[in-house]
PDB file of N, CA and C in Angstrom:
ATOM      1  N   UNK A   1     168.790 -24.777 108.860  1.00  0.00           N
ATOM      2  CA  UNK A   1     167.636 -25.395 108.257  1.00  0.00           C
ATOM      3  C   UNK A   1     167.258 -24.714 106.948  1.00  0.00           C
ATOM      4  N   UNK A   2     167.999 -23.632 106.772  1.00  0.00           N
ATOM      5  CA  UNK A   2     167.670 -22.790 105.178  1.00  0.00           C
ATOM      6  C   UNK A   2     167.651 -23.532 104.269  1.00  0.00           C
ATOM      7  N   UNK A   3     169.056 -24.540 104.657  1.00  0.00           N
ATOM      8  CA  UNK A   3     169.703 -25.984 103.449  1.00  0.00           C
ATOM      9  C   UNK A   3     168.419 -26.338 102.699  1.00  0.00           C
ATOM     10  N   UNK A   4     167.643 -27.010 103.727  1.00  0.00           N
ATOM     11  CA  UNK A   4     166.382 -27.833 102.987  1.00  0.00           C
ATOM     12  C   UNK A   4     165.632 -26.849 102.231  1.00  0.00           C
ATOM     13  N   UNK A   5     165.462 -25.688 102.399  1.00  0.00           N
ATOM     14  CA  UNK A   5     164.757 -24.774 101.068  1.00  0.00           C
ATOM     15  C   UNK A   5     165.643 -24.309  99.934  1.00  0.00           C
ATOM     16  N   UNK A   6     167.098 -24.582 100.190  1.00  0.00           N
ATOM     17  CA  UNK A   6     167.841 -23.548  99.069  1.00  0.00           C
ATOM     18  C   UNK A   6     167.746 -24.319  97.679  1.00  0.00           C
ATOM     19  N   UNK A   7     167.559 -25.431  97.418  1.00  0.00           N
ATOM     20  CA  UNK A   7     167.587 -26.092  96.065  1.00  0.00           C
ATOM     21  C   UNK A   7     166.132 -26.071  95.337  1.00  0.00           C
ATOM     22  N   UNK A   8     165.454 -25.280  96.309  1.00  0.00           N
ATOM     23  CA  UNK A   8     163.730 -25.428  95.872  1.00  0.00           C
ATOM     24  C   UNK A   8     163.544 -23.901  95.724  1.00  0.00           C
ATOM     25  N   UNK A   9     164.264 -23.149  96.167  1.00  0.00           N
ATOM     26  CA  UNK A   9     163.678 -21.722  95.692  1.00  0.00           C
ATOM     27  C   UNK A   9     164.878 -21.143  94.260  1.00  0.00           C
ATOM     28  N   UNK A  10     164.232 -21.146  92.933  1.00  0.00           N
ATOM     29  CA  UNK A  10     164.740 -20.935  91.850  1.00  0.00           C
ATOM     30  C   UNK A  10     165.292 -19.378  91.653  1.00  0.00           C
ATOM     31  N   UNK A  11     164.375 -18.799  91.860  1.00  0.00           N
ATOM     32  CA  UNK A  11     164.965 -17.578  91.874  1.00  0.00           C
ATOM     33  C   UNK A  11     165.767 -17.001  93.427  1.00  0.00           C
ATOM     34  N   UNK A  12     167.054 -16.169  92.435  1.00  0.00           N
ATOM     35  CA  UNK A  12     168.080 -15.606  93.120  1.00  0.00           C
ATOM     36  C   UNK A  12     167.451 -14.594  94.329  1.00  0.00           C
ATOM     37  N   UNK A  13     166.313 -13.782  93.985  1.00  0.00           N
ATOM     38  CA  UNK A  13     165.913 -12.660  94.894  1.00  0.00           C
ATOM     39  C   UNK A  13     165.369 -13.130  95.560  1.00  0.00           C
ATOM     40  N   UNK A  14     164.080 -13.958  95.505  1.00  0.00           N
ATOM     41  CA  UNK A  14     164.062 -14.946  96.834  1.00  0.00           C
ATOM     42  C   UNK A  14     164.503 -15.374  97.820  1.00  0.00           C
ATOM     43  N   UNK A  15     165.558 -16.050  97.503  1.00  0.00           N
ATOM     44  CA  UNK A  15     166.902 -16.697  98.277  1.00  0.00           C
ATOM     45  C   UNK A  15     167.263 -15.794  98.729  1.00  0.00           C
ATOM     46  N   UNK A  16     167.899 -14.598  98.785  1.00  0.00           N
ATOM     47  CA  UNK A  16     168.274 -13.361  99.284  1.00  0.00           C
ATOM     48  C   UNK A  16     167.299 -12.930 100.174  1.00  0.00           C
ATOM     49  N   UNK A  17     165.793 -13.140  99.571  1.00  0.00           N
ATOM     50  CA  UNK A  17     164.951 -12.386 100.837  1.00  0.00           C
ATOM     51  C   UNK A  17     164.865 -13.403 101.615  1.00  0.00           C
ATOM     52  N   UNK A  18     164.438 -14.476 101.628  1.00  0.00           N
ATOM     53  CA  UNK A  18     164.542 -15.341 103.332  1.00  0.00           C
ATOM     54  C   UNK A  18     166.038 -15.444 103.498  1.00  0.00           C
ATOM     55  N   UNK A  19     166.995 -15.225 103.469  1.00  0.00           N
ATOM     56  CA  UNK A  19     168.269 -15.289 104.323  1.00  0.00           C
ATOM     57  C   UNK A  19     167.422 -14.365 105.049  1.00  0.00           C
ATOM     58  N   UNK A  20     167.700 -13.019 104.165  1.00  0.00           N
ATOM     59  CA  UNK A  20     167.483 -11.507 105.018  1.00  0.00           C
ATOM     60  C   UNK A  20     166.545 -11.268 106.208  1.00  0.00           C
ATOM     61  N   UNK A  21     165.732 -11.871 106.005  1.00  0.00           N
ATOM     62  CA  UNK A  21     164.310 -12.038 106.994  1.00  0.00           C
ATOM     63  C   UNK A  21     165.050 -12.780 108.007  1.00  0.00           C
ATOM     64  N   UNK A  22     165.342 -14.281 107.637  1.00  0.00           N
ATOM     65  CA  UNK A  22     166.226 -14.557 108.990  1.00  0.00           C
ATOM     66  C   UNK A  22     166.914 -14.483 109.376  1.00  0.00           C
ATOM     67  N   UNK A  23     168.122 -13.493 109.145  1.00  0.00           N
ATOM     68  CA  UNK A  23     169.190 -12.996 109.639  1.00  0.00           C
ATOM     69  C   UNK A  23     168.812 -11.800 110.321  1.00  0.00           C
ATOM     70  N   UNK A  24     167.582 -10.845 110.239  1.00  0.00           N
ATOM     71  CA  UNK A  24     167.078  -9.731 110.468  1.00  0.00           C
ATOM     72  C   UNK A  24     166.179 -10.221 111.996  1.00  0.00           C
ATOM     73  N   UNK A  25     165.549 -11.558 111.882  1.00  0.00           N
ATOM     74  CA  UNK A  25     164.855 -11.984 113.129  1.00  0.00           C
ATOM     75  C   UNK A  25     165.894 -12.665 113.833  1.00  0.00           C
ATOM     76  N   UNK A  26     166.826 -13.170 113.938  1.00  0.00           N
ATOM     77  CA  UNK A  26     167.785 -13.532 114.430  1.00  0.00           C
ATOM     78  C   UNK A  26     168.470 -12.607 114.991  1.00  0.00           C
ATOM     79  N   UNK A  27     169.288 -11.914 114.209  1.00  0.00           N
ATOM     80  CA  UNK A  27     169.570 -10.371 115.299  1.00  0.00           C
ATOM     81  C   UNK A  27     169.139  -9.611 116.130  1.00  0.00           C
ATOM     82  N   UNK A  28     167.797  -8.980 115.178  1.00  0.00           N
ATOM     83  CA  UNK A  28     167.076  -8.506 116.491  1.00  0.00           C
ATOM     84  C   UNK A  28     166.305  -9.091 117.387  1.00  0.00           C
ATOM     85  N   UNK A  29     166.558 -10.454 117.337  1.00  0.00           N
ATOM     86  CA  UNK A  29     165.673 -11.214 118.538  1.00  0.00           C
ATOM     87  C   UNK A  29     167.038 -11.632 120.028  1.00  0.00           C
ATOM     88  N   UNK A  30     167.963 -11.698 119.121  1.00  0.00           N
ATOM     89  CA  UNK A  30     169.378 -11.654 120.473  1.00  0.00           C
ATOM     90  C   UNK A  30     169.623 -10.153 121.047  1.00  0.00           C
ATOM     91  N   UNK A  31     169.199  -9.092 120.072  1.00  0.00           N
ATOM     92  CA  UNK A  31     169.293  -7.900 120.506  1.00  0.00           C
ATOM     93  C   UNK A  31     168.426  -7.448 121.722  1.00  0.00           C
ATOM     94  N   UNK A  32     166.953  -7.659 121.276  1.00  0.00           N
ATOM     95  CA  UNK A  32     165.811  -7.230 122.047  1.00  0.00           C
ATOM     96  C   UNK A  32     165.393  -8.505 122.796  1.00  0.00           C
ATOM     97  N   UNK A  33     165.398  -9.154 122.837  1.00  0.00           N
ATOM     98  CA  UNK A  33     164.331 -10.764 122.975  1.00  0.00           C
ATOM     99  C   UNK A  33     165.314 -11.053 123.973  1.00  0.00           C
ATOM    100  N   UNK A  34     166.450 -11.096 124.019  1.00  0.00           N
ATOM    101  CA  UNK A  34     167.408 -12.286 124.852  1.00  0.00           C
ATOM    102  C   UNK A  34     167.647 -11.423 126.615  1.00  0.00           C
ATOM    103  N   UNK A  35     167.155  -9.660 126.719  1.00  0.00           N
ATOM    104  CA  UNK A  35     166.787  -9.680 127.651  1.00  0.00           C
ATOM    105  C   UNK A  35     165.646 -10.011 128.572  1.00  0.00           C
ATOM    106  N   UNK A  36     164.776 -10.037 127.719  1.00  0.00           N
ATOM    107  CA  UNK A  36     163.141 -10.014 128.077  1.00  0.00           C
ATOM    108  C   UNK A  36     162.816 -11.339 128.496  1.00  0.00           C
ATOM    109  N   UNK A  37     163.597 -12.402 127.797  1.00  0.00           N
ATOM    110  CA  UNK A  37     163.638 -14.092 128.277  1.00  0.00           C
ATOM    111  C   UNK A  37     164.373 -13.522 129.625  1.00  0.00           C
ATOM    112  N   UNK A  38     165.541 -12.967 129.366  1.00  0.00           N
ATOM    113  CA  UNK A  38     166.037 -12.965 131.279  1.00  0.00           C
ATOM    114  C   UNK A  38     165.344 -12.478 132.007  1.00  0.00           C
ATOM    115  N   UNK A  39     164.523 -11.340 132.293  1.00  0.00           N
ATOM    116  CA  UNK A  39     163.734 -10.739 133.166  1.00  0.00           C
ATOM    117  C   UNK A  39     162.694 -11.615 133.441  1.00  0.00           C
ATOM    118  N   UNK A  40     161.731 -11.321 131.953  1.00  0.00           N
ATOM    119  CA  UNK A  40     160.422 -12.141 132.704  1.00  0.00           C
ATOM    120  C   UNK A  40     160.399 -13.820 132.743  1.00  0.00           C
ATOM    121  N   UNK A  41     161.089 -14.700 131.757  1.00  0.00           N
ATOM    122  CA  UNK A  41     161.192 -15.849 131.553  1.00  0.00           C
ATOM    123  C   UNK A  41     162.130 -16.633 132.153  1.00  0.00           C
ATOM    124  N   UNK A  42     163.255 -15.900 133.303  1.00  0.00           N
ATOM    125  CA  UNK A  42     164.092 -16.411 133.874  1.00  0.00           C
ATOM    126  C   UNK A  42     164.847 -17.595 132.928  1.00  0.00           C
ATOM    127  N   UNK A  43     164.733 -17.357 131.917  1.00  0.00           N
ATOM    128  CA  UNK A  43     165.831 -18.042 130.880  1.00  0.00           C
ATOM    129  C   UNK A  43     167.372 -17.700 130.137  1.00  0.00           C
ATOM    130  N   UNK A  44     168.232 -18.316 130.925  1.00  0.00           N
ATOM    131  CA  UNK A  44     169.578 -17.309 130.568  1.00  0.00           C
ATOM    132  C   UNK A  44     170.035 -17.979 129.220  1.00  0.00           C
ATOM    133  N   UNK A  45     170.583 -17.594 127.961  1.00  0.00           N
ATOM    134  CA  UNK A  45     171.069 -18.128 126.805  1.00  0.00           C
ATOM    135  C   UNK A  45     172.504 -17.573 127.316  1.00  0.00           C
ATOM    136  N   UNK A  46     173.297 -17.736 127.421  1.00  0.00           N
ATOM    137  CA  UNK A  46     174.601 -17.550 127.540  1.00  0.00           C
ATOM    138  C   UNK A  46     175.576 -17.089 126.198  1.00  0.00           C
ATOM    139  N   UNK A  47     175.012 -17.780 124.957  1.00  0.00           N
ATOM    140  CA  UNK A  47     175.543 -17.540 124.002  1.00  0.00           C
ATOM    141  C   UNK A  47     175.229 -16.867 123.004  1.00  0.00           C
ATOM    142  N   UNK A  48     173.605 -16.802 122.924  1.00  0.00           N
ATOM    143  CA  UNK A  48     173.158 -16.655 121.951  1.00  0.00           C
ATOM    144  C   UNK A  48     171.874 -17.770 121.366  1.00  0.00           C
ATOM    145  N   UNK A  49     172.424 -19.054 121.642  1.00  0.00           N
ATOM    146  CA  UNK A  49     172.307 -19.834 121.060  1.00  0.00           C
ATOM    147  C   UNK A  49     170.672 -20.344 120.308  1.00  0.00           C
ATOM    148  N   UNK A  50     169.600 -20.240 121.166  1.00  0.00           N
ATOM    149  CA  UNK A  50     168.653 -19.753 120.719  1.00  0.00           C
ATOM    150  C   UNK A  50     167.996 -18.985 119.315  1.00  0.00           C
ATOM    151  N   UNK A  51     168.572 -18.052 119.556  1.00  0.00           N
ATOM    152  CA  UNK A  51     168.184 -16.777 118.456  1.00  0.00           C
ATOM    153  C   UNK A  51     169.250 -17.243 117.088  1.00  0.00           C
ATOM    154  N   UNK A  52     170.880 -18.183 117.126  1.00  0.00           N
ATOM    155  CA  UNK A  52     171.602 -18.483 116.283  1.00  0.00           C
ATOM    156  C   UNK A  52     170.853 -19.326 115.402  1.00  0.00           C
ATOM    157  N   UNK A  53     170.310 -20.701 116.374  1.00  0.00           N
ATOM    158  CA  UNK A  53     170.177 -21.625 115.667  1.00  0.00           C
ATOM    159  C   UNK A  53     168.383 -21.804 115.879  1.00  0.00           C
ATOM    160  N   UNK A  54     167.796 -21.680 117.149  1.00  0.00           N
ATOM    161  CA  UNK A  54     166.638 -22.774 117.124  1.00  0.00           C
ATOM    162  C   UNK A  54     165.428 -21.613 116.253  1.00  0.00           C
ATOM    163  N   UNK A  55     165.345 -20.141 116.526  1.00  0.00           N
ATOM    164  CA  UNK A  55     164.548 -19.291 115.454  1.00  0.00           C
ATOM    165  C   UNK A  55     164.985 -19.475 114.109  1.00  0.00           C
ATOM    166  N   UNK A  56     166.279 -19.225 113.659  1.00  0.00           N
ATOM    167  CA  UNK A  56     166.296 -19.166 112.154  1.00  0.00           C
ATOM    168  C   UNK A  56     166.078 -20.920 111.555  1.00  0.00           C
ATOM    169  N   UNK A  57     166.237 -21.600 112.367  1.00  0.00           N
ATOM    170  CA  UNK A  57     165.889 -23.366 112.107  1.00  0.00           C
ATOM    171  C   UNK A  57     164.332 -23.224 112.079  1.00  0.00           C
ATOM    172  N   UNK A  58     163.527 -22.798 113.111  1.00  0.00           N
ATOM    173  CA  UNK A  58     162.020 -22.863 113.005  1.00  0.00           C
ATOM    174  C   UNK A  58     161.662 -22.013 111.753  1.00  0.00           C
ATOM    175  N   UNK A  59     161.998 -21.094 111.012  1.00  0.00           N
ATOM    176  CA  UNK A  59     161.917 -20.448 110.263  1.00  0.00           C
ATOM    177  C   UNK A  59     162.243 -20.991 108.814  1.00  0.00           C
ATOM    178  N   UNK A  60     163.245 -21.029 109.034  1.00  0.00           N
ATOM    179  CA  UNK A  60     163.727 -22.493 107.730  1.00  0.00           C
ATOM    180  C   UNK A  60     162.618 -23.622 107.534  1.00  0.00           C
ATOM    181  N   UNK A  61     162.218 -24.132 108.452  1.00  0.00           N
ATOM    182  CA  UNK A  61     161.504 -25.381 108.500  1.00  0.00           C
ATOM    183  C   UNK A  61     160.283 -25.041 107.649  1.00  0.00           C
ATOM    184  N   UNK A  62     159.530 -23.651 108.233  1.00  0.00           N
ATOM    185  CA  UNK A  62     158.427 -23.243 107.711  1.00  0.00           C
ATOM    186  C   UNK A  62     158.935 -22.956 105.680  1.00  0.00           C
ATOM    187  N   UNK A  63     159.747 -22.548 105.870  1.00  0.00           N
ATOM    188  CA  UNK A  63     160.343 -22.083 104.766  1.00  0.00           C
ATOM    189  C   UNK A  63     160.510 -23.115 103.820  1.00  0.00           C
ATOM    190  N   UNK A  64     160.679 -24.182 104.144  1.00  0.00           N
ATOM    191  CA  UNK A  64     161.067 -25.279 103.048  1.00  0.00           C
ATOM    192  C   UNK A  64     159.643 -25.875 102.872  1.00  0.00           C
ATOM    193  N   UNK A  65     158.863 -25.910 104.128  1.00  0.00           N
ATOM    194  CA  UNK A  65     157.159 -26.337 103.554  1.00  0.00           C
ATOM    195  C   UNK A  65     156.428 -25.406 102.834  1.00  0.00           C
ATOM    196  N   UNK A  66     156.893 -24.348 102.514  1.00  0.00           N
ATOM    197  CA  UNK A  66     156.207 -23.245 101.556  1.00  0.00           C
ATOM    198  C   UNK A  66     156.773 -23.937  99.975  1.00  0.00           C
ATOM    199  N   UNK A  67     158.459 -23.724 100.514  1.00  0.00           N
ATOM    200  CA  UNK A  67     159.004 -23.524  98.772  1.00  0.00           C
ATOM    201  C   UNK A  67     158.585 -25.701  98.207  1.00  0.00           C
ATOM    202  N   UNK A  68     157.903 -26.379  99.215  1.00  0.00           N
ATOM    203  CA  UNK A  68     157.482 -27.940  98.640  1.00  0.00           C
ATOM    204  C   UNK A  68     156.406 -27.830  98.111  1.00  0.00           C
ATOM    205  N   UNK A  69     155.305 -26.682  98.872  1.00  0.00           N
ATOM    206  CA  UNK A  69     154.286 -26.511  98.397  1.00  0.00           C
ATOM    207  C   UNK A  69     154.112 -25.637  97.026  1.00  0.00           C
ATOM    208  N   UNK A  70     155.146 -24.812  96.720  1.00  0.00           N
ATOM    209  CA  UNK A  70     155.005 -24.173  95.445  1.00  0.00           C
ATOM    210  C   UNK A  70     156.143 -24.979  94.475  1.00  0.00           C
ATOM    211  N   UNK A  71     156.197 -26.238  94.390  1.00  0.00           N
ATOM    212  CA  UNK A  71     157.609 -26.713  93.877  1.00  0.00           C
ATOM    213  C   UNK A  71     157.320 -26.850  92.382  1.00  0.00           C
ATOM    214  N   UNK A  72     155.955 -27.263  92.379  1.00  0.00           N
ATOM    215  CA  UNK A  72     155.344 -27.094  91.055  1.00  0.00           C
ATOM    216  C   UNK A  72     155.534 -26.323  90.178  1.00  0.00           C
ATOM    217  N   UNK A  73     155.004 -24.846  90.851  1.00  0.00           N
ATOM    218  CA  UNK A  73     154.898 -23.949  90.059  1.00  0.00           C
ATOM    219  C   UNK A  73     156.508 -23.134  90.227  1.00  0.00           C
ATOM    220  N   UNK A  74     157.028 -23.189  90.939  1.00  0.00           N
ATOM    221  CA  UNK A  74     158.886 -22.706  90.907  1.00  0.00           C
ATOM    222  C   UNK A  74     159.471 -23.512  89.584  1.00  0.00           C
ATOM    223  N   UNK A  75     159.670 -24.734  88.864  1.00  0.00           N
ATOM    224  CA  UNK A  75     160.117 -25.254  87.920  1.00  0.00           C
ATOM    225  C   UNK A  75     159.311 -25.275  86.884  1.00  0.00           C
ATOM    226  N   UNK A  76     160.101 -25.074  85.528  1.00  0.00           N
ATOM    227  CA  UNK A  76     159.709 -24.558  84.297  1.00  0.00           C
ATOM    228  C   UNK A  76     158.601 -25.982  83.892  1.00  0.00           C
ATOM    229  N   UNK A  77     159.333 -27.356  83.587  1.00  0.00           N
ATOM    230  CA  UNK A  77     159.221 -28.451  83.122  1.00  0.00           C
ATOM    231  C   UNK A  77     159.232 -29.530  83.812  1.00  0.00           C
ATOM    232  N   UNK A  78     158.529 -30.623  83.484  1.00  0.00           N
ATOM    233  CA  UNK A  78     159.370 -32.062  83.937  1.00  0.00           C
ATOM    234  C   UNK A  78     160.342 -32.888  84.093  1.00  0.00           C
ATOM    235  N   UNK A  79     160.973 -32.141  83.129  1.00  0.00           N
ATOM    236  CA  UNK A  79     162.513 -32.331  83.133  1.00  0.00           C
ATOM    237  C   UNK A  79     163.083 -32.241  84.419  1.00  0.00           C
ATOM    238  N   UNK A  80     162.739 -30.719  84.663  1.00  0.00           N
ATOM    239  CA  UNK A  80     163.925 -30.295  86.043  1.00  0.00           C
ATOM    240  C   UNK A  80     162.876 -31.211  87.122  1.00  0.00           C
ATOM    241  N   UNK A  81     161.592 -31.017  87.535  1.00  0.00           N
ATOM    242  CA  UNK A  81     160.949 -31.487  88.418  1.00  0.00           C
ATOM    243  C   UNK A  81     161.241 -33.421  88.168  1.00  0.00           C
ATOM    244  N   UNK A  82     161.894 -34.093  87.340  1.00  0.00           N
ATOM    245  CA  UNK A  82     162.097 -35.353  87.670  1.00  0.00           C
ATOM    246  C   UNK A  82     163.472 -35.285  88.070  1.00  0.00           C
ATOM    247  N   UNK A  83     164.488 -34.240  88.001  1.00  0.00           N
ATOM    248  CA  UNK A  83     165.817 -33.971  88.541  1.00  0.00           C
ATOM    249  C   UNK A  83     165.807 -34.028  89.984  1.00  0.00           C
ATOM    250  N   UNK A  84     165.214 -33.393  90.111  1.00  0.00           N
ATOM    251  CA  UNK A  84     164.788 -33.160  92.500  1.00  0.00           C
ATOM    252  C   UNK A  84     164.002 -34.137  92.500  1.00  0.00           C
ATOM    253  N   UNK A  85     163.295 -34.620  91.912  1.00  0.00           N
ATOM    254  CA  UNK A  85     162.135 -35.555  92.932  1.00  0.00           C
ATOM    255  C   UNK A  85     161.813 -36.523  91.729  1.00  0.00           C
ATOM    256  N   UNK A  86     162.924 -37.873  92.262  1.00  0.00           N
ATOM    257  CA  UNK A  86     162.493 -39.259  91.165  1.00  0.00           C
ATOM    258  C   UNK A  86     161.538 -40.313  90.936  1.00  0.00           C
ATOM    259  N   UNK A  87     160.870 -39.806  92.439  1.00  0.00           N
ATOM    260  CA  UNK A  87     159.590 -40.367  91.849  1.00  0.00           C
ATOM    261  C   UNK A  87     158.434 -39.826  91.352  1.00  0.00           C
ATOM    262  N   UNK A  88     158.574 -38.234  90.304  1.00  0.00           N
ATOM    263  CA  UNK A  88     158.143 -37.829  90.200  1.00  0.00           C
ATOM    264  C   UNK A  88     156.969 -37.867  88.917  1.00  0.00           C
ATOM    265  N   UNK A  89     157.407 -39.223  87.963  1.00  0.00           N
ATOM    266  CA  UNK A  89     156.027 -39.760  86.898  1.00  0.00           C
ATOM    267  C   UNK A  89     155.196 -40.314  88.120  1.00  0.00           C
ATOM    268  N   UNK A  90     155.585 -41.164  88.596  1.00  0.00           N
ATOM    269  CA  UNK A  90     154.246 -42.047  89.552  1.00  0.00           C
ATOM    270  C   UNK A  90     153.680 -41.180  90.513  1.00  0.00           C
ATOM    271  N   UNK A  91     154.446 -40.241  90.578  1.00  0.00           N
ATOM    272  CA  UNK A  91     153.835 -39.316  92.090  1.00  0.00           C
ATOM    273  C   UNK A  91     153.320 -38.105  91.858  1.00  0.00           C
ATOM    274  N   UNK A  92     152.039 -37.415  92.231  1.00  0.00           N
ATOM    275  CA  UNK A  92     151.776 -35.848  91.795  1.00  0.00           C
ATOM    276  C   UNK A  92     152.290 -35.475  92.566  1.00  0.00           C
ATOM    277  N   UNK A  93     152.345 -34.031  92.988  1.00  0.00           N
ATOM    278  CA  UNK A  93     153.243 -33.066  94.232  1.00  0.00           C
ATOM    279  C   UNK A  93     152.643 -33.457  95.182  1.00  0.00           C
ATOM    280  N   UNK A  94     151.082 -33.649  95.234  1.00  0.00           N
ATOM    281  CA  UNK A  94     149.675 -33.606  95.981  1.00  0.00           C
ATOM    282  C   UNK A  94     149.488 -35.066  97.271  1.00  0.00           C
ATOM    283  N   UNK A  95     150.914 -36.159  96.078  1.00  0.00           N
ATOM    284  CA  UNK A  95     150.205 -36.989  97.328  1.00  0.00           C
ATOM    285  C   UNK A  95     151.886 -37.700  97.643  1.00  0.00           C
TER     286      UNK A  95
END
């Protein structure tokens, strides 16, 4: 789910820090987390699969409603902002 934020966050160090964040909660949540679902939550992940896909996806999700909400101010001009989003004379960000 990163996909849907990567064309909206302009800068390079950005992009680098939410991978990192979710590759960092993703690990240590299969590390630490995936026993604690077995003990107290009687929930077995067998694979992982959880902590692979459905955290760093919930995370992404949040992630791409941040970088829509700053989409404005991430692009220089109108130029680039009618490039991503074509209906962007008739439409403000707002509605």
């Amino acid at each position: 789910m990163m996909g849907a934020a990567a064309d909206l966050i302009t800068m390079p160090g950005m992009a680098m820090l939410a991978g990192c964040i979710c590759g960092i909660i993703s690990a240590l949540g299969y590390l630490k987390l995936n026993d604690w679902c077995k003990r107290k939550l009687n929930l077995h992940d067998t694979c992982g699969v959880h902590f692979l896909h459905g955290i760093p996806g919930t995370l992404g999700s949040i992630t791409a409603v941040i970088c829509v909400a700053c989409a404005e101010w991430n692009f220089e001009n109108d130029m680039q902002l009618g490039q991503y989003f074509s209906e962007y004379p008739d439409r403000s960000m707002n509605t």
